[in-house]
N, C-alpha and C. Protein backbone atom coordinates (compact mmCIF):
# COMPACT_ATOMS: atom_id res chain seq x y z
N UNK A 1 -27.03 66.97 -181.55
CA UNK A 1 -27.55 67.93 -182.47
C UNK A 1 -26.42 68.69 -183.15
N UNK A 2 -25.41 68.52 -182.09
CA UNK A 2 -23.97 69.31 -182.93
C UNK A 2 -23.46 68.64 -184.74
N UNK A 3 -23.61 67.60 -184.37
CA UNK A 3 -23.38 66.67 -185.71
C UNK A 3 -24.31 66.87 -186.72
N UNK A 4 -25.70 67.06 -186.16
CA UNK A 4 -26.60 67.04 -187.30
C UNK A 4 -25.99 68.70 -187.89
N UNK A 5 -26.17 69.30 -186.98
CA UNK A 5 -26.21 70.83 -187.78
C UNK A 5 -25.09 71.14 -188.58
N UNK A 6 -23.50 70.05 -187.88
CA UNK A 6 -22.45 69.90 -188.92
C UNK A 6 -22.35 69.46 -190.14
N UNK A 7 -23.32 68.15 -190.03
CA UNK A 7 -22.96 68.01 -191.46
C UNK A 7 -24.35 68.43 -192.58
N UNK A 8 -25.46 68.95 -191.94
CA UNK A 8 -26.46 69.52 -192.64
C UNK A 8 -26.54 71.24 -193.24
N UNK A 9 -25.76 71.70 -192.27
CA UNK A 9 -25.29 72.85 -192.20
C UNK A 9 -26.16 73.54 -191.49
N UNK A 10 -25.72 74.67 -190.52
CA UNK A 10 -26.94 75.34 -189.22
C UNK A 10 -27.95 76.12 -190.28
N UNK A 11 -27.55 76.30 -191.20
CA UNK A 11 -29.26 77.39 -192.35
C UNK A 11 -29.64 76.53 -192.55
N UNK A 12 -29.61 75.57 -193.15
CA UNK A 12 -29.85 74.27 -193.81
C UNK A 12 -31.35 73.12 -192.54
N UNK A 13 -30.88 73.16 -191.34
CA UNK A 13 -31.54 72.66 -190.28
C UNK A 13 -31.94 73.36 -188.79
N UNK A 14 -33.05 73.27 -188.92
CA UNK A 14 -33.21 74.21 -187.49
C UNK A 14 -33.00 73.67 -186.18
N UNK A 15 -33.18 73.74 -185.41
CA UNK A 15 -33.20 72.92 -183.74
C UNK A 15 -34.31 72.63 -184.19
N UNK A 16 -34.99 73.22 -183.97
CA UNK A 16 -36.66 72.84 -183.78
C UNK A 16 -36.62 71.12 -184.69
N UNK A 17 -36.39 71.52 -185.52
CA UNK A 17 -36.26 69.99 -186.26
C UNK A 17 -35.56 68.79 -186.07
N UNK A 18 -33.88 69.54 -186.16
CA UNK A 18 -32.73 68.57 -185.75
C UNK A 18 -33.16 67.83 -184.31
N UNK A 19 -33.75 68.33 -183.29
CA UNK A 19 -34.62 68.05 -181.53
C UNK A 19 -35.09 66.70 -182.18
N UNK A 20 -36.59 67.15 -183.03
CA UNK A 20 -37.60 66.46 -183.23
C UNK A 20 -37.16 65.30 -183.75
N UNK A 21 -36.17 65.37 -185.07
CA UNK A 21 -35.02 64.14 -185.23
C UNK A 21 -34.47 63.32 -184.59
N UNK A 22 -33.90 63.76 -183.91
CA UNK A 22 -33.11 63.26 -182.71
C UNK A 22 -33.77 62.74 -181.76
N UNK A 23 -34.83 63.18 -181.44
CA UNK A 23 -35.87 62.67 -180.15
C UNK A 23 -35.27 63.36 -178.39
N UNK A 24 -34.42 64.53 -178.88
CA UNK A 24 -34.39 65.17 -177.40
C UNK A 24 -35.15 66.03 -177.63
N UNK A 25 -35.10 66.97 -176.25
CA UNK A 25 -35.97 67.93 -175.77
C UNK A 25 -34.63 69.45 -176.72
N UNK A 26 -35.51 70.21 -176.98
CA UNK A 26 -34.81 71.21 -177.04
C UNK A 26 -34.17 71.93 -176.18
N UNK A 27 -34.55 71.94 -174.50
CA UNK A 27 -33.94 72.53 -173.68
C UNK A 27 -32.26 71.81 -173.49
N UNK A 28 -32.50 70.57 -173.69
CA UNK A 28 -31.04 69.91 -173.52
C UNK A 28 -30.03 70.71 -174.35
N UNK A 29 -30.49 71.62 -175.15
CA UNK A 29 -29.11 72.22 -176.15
C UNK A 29 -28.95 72.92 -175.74
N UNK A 30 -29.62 73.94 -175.07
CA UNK A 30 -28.87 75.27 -174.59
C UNK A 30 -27.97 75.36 -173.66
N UNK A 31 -27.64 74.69 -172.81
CA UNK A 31 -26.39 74.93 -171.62
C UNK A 31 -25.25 73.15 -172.17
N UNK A 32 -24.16 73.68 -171.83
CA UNK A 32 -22.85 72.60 -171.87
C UNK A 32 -23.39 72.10 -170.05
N UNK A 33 -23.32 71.00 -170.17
CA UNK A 33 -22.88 70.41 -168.33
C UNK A 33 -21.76 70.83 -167.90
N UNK A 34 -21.89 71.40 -166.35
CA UNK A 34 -21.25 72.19 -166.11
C UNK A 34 -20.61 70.79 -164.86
N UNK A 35 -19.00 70.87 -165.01
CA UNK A 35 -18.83 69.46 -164.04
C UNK A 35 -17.79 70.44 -163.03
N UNK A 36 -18.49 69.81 -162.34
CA UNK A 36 -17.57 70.46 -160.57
C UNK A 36 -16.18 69.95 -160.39
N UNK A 37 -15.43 71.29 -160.07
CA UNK A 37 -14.35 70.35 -160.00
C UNK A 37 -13.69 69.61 -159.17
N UNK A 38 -14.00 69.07 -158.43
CA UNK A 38 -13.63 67.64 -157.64
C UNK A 38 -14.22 66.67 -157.91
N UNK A 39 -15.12 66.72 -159.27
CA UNK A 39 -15.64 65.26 -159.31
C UNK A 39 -14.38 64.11 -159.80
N UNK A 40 -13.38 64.99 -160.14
CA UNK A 40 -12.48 63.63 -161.07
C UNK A 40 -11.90 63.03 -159.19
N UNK A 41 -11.82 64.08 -158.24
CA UNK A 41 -11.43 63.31 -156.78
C UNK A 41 -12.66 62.80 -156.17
N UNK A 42 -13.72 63.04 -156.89
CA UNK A 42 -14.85 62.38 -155.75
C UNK A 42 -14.62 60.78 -156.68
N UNK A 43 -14.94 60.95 -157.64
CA UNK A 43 -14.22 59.79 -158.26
C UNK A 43 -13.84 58.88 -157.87
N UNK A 44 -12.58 59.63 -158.12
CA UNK A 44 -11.30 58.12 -157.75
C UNK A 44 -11.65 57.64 -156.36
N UNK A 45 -12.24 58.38 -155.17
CA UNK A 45 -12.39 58.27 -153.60
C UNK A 45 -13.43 57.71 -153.54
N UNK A 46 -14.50 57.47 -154.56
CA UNK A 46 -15.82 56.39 -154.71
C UNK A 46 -15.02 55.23 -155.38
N UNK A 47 -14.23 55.16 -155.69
CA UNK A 47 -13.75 54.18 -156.27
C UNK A 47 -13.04 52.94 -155.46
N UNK A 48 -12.02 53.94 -154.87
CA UNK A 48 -11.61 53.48 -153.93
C UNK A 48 -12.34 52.85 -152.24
N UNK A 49 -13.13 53.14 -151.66
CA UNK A 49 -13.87 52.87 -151.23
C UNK A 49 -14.51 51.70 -151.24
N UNK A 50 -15.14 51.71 -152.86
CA UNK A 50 -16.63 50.60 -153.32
C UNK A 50 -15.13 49.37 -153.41
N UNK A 51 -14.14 49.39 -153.66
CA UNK A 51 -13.17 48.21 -153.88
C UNK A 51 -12.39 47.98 -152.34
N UNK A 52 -12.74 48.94 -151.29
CA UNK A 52 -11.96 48.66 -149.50
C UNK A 52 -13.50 48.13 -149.16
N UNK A 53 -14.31 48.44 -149.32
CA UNK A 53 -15.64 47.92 -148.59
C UNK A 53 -16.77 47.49 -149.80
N UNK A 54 -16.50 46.15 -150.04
CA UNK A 54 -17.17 45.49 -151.28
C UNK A 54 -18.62 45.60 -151.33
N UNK A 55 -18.88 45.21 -150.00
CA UNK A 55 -20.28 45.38 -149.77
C UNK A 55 -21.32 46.67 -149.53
N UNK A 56 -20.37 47.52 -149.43
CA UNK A 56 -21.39 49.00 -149.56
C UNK A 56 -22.22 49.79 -150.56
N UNK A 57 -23.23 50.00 -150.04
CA UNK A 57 -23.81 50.70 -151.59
C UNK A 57 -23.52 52.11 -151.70
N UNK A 58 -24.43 52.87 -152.63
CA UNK A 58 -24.23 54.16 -152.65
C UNK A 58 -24.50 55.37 -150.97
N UNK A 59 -25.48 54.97 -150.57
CA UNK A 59 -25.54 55.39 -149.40
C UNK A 59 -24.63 55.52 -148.26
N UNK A 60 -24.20 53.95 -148.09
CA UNK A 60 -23.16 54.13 -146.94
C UNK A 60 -21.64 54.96 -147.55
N UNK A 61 -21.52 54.35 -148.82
CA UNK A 61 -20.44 55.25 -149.15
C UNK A 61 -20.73 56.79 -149.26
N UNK A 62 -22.20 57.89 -149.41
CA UNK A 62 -22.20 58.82 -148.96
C UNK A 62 -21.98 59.06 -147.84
N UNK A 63 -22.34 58.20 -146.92
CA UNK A 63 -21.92 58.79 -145.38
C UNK A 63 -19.92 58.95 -145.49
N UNK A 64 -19.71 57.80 -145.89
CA UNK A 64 -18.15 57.92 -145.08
C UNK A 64 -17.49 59.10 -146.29
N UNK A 65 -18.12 59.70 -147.62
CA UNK A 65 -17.61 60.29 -148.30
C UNK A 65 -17.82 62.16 -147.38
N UNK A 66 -18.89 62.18 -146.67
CA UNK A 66 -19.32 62.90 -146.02
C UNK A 66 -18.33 62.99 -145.04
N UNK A 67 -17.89 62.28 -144.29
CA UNK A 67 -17.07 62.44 -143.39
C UNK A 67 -15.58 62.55 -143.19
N UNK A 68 -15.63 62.49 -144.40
CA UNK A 68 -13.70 62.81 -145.17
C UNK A 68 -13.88 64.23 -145.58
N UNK A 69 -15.19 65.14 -145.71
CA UNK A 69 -15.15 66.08 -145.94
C UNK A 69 -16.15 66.70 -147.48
N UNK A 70 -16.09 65.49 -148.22
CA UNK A 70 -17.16 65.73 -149.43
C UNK A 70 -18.49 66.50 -149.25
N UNK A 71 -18.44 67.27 -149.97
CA UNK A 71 -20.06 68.25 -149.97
C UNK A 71 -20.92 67.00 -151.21
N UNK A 72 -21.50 66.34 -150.62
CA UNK A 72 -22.48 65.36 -151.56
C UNK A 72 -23.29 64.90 -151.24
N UNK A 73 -24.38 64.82 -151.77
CA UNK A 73 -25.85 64.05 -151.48
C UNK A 73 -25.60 62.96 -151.94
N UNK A 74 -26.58 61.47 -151.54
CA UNK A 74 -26.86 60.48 -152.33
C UNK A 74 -27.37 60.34 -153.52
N UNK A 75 -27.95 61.52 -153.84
CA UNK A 75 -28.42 61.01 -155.41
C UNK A 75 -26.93 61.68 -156.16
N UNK A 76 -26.38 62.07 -155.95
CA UNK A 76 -24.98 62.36 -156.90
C UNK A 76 -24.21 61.22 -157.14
N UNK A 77 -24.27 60.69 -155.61
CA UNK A 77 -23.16 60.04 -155.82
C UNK A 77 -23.89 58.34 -156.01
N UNK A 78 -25.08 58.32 -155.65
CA UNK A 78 -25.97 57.50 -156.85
C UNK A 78 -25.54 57.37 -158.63
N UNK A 79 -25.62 58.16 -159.04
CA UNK A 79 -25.68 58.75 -160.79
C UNK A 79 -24.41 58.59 -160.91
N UNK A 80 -23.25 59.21 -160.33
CA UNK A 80 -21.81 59.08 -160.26
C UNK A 80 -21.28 57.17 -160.72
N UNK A 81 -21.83 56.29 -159.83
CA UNK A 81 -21.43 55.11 -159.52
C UNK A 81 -22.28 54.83 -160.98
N UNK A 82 -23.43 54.50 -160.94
CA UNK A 82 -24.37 54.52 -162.30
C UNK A 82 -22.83 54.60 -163.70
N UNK A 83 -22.97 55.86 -163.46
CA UNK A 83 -22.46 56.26 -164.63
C UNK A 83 -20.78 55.94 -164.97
N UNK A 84 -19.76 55.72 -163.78
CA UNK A 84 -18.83 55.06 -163.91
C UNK A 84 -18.80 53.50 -163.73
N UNK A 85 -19.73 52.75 -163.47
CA UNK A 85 -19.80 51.14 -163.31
C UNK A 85 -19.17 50.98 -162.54
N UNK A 86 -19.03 51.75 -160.68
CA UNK A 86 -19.34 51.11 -159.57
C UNK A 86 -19.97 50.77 -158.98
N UNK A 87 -19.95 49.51 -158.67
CA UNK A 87 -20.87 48.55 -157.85
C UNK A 87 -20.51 47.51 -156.97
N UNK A 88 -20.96 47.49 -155.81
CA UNK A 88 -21.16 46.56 -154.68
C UNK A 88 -20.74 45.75 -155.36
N UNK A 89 -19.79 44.59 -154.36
CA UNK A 89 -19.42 43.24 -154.99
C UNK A 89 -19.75 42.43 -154.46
């Protein structure tokens, strides 16, 4: 929506519209994602891991990420792998 309102100009286009354009929700504009900061080390340490133990999924690698000390649930570090293209080999 940042783009639309850039190059339409913010008087020019409302949210309400630029949303409806776009096909998001309007709530998605009001807050920036807020990223924790150890995800760039939970990271690299899911990374490392999913390439020492080929066969693990997201789960078992929450446990052993758990036990190095990580504060993380499985659905994080679910979405995490998702979203960087780690995967079981």
């Amino acid at each position: 929506m940042v783009h639309v309102r850039r190059v339409f100009g913010a008087a020019t286009v409302s949210e309400r519209r630029a949303c409806r354009v776009l096909g998001q929700p309007r709530s998605t504009q009001r807050r920036a994602r807020q990223v924790p900061p150890d995800e760039a080390a939970l990271v690299r340490r899911m990374t490392e891991l999913a390439s020492q133990y080929g066969r693990y999924g997201y789960r078992r690698i929450t446990i052993l990420l758990r036990q190095e000390g990580f504060l993380v649930n499985h659905k994080r570090v679910e979405r995490l792998m998702r979203l960087h293209g780690i995967q079981a080999k």
